[in-house]
Protein backbone atom coordinates (compact mmCIF):
# COMPACT_ATOMS: atom_id res chain seq x y z
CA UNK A 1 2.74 24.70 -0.68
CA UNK A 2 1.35 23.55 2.51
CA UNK A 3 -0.89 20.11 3.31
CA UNK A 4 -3.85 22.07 3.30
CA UNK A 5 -3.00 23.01 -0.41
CA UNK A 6 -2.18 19.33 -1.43
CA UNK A 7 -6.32 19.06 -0.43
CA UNK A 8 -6.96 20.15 -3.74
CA UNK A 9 -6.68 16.99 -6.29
CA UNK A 10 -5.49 19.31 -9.03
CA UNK A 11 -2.37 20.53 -7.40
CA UNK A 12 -1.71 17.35 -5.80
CA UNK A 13 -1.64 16.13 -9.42
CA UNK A 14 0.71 19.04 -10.30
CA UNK A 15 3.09 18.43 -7.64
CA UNK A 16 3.46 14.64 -8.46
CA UNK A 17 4.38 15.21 -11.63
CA UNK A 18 7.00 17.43 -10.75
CA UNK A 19 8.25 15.23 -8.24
CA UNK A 20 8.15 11.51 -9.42
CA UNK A 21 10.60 11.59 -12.00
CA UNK A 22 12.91 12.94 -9.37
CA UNK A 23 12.21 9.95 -6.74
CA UNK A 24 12.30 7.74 -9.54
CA UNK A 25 15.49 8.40 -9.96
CA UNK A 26 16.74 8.38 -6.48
CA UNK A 27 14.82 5.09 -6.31
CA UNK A 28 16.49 3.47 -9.21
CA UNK A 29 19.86 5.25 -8.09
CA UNK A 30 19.81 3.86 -3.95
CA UNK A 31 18.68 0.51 -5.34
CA UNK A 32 21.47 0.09 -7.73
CA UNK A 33 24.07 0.92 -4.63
CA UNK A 34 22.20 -1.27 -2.18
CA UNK A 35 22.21 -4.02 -4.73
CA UNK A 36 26.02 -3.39 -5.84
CA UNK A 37 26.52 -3.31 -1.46
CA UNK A 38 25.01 -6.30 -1.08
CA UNK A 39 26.90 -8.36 -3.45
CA UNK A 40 30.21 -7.22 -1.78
CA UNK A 41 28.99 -8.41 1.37
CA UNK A 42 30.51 -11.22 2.90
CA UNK A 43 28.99 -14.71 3.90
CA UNK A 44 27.86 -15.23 7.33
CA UNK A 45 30.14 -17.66 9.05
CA UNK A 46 26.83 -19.66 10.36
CA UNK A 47 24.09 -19.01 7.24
CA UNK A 48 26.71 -18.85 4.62
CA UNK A 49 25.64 -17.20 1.11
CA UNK A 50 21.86 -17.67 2.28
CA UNK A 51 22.57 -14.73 4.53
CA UNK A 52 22.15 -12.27 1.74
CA UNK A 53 18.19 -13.02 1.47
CA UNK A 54 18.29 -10.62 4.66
CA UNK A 55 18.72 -7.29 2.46
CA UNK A 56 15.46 -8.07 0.19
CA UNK A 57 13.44 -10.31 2.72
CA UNK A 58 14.00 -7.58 5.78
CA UNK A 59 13.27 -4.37 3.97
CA UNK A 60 9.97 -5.98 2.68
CA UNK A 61 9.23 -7.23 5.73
CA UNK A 62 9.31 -3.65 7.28
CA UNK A 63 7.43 -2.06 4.73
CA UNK A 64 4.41 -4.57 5.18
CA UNK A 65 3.95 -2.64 8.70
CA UNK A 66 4.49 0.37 7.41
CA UNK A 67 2.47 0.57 4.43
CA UNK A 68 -0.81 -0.17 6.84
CA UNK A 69 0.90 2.33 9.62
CA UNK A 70 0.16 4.76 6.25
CA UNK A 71 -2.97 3.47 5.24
CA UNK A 72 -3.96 3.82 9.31
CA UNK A 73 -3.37 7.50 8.99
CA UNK A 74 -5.45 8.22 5.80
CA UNK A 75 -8.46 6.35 7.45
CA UNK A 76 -8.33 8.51 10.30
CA UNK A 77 -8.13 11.54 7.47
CA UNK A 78 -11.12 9.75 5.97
CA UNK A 79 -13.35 9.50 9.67
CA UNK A 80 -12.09 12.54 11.77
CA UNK A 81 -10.89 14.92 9.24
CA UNK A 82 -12.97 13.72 6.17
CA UNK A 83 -9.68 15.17 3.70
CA UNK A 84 -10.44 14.69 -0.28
CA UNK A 85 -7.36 13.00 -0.89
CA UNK A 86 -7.04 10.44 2.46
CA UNK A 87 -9.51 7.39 1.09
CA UNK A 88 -7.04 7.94 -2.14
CA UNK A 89 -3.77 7.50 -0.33
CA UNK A 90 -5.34 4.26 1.68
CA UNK A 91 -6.83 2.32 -1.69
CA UNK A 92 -3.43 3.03 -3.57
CA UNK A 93 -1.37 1.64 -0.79
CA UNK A 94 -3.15 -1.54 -0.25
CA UNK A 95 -2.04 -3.05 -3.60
CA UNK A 96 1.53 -2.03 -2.89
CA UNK A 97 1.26 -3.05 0.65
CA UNK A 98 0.09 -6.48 -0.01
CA UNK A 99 3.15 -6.84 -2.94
CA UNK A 100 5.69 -5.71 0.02
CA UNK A 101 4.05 -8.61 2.50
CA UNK A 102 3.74 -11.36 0.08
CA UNK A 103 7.57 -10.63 -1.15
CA UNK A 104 8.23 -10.55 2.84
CA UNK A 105 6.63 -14.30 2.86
CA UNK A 106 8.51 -15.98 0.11
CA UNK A 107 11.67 -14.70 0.78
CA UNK A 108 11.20 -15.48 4.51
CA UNK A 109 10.47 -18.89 3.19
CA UNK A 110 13.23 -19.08 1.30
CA UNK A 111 16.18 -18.16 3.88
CA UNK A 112 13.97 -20.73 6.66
CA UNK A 113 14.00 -23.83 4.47
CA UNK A 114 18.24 -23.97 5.13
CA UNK A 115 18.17 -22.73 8.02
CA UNK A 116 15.00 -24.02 10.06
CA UNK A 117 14.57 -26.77 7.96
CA UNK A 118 10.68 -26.02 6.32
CA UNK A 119 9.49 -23.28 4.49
CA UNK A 120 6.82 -22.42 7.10
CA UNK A 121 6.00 -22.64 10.09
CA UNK A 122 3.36 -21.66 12.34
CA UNK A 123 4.63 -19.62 15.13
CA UNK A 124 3.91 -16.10 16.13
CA UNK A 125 5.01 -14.20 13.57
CA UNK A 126 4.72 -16.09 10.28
CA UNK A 127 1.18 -16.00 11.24
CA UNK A 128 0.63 -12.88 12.27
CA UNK A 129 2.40 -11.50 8.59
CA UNK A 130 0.01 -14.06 6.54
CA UNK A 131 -2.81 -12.29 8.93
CA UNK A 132 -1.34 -9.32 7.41
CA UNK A 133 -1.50 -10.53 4.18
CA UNK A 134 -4.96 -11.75 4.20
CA UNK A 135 -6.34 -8.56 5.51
CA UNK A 136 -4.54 -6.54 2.31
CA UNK A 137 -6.41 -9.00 0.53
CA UNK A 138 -9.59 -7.78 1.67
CA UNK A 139 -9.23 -4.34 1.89
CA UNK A 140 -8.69 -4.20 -1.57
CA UNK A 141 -11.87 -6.72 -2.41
CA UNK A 142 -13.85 -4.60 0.05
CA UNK A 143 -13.54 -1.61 -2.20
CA UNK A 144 -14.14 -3.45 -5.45
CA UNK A 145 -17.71 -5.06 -3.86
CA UNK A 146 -19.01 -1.96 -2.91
CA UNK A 147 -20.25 0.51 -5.58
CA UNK A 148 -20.84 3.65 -3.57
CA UNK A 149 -17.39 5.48 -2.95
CA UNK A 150 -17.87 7.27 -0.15
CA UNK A 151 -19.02 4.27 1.76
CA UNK A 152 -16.51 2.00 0.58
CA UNK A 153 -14.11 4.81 1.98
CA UNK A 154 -16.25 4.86 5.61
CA UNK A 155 -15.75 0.63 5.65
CA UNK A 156 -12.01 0.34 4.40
CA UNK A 157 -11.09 3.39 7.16
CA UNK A 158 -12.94 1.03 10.48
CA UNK A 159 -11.06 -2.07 8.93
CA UNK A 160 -8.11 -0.29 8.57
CA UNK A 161 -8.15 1.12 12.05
CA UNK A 162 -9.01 -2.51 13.63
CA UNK A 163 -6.44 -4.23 11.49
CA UNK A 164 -3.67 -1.84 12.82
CA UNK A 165 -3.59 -3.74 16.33
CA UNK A 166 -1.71 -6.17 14.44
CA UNK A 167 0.92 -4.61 14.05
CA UNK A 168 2.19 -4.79 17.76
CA UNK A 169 1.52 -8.23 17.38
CA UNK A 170 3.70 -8.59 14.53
CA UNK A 171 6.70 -6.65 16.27
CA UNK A 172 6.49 -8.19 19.80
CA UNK A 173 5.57 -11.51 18.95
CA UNK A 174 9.23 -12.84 19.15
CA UNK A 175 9.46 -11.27 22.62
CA UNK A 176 6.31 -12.62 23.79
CA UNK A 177 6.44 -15.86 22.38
CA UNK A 178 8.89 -18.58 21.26
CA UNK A 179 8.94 -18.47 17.63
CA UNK A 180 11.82 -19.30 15.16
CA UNK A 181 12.80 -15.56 14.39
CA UNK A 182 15.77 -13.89 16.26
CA UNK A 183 14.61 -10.81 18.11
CA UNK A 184 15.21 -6.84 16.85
CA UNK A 185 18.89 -7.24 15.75
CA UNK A 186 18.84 -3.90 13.85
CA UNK A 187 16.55 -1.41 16.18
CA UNK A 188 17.24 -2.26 20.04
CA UNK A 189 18.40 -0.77 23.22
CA UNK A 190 22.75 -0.56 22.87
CA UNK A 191 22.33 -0.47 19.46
CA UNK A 192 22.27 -3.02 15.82
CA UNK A 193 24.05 -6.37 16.59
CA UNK A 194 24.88 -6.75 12.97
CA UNK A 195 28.45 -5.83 11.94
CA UNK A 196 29.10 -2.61 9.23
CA UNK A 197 29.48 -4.77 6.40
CA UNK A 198 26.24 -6.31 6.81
CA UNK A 199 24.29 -3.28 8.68
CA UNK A 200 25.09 -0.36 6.07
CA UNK A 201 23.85 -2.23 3.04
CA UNK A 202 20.55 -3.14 4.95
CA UNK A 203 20.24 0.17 5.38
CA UNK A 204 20.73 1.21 1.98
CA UNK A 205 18.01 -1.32 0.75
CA UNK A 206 15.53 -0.02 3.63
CA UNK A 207 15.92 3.58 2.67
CA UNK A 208 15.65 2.35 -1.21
CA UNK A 209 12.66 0.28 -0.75
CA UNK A 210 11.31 3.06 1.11
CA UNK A 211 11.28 5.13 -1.77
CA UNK A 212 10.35 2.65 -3.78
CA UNK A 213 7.10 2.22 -1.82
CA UNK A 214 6.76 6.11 -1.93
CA UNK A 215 7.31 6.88 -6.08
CA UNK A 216 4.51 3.98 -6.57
CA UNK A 217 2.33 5.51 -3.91
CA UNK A 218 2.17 8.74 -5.53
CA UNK A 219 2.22 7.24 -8.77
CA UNK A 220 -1.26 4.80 -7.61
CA UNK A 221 -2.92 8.39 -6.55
CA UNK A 222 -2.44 9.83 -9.52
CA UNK A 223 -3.92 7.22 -11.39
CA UNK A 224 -6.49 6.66 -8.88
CA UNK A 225 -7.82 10.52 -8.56
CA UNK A 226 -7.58 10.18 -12.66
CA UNK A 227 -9.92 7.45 -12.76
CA UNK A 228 -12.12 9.21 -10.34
CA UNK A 229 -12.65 12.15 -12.31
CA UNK A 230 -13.25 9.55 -15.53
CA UNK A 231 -15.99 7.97 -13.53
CA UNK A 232 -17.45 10.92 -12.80
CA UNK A 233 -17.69 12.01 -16.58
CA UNK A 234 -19.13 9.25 -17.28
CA UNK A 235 -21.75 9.61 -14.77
CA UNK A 236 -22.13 13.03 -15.94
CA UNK A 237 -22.65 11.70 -19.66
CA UNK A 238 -25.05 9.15 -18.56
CA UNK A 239 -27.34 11.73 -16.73
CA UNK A 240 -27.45 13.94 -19.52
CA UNK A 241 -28.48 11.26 -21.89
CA UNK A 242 -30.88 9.29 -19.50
CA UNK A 243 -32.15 13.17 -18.91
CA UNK A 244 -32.55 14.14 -22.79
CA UNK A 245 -34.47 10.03 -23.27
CA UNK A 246 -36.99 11.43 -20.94
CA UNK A 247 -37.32 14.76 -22.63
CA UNK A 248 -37.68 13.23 -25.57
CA UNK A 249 -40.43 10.73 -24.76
CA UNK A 250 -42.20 13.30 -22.94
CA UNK A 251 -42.29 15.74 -25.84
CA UNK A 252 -43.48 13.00 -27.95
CA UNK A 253 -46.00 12.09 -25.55
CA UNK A 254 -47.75 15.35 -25.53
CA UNK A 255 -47.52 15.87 -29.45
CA UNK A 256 -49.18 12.10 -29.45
CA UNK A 257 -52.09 13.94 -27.39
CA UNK A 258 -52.34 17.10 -29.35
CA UNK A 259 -52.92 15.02 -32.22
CA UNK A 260 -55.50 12.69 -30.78
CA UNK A 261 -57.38 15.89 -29.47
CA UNK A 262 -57.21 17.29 -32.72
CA UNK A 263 -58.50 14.41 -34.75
C-alpha cells in the first residue's frame, strides 16, 4: 500500500485498525521498560533524586517540536498538494501536541524549583515553549471558530507554517542567549555527555513517547475522518428535509390556487 493509497479515507481507516492495537502494545510495552529503567537509575551526584524528572520532562519536551514539525508537513499537504487526509493529520495533532508542551512546562517547573530556585523564569527558552504552548492553543480555537472546513484548513496550514520559525528559536536559544538551561547534552558534535546509565533509559522513554504520540495520532484521525463523514450525513439529512418542506409548501400552494380558481 503506497501514500498515494492512504489518500483514500476508507483505507486509511482500514489500515489503522489493523495497526493500532499493534503500536499500542509496543507503546504500553517500551513504556513499561523505560519506566522500570528509570527507576534503576542512579542519583545524580549534583541534582540528586530530582534528576529523574529528566526521562518524563525531556521526552515531552522533544515531542512539543516535533508534533508542530508534523503538523508543518500536513499544512504544506493542505496548500501545495491539497491531500484529503493532511488538514486531518494537523487538527488531530494539535490537541496531542499541546498535552506534550504543557507536560514539558510543569515538569520543567518542577526539576527548576530545586535546582534554580523558582518555578519559572523568563529566559529564552521557557518563553519560547509557553509561545509554543499558546500557539497550540489557538490552532485548535481557530478551527472550532470557523464553520467552513475547508477554510479553517487554508488558515490553520499559514499559521502553522509561520509558527514553525519557532522552533529554531526554541533549539538555539540556549546557544544564542544566556538562559538557565544547559545546552544539547544528548544530540551534539563528539557525542551525548550523559553517562549509559542515564542516556539508555532517556532513550527508551523518547522512543516510547514517540509512539505514544504516534498510536494517539492515528487514533485522533480516525475519530476525526469519522466525525467528518457524520457531519456530512447530517448535512445530507438536513438538505433532504429542508428540500421535501419546500416541496411540500409548494404543492400545497398550487392546490390552494386550483381551488380558489375553481370556486
Amino acid at each position: 500500500m503506497t501514500l498515494i493509497d492512504l489518500a483514500n479515507p476508507t483505507r486509511f481507516l482500514a489500515l489503522t485498525a489493523r495497526v493500532l492495537p499493534w503500536l499500542a502494545a509496543a507503546t504500553v510495552l517500551l513504556l513499561a521498560i523505560g519506566l522500570y529503567q528509570t527507576a534503576l537509575a542512579p542519583d545524580d551526584y549534583q541534582q540528586g533524586a530530582t534528576v529523574k524528572i529528566m526521562f518524563i520532562h525531556v521526552p515531552n519536551a522533544w515531542l512539543s517540536m516535533f508534533v508542530w514539525g508534523v503538523m508543518s508537513i500536513a499544512s504544506l499537504g493542505t496548500l501545495v498538494w491539497r491531500h484529503p487526509l493532511a488538514d486531518v493529520a494537523a487538527k488531530a495533532a494539535a490537541p496531542i501536541g499541546a498535552a506534550f508542551t504543557f507536560l514539558a512546562l510543569l515538569t520543567g517547573s518542577l526539576w527548576g524549583r530545586p535546582m534554580w530556585g523558582t518555578y519559572w523564569e523568563w529566559d529564552a527558552r521557557l518563553t519560547s515553549v509557553l509561545i509554543l504552548f499558546l500557539m497550540y492553543l489557538g490552532l485548535m480555537a481557530l478551527w472550532r471558530a470557523v464553520d467552513d472546513p475547508s477554510r479553517a484548513a487554508r488558515a490553520a496550514a499559514v499559521l502553522t507554517l509561520v509558527g514553525a520559525l519557532n522552533l529554531p528559536i526554541i533549539k538555539f536559544s540556549v546557544d544564542w542567549w544566556n538562559t538557565l538551561h544547559q545546552p544539547a547534552s544528548v544530540m551534539r558534535m563528539g557525542g551525548s555527555a550523559l553517562d549509559k546509565s542515564f542516556l539508555i533509559p532517556l532513550l527508551v522513554m523518547a522512543v516510547a513517547f514517540t509512539l505514544l504520540f504516534v498510536t494517539l495520532h492515528l487514533a485522533a484521525m480516525r475519530n476525526e475522518i469519522l466525525r467528518r463523514r457524520v457531519r456530512s450525513l447530517q448535512m445530507m439529512q438536513a438538505s433532504r428535509v429542508a428540500f421535501s418542506s419546500e416541496m411540500g409548501a409548494a404543492s400545497r400552494g398550487q392546490g390552494a390556487s386550483k381551488e380558489a380558481g375553481a370556486a
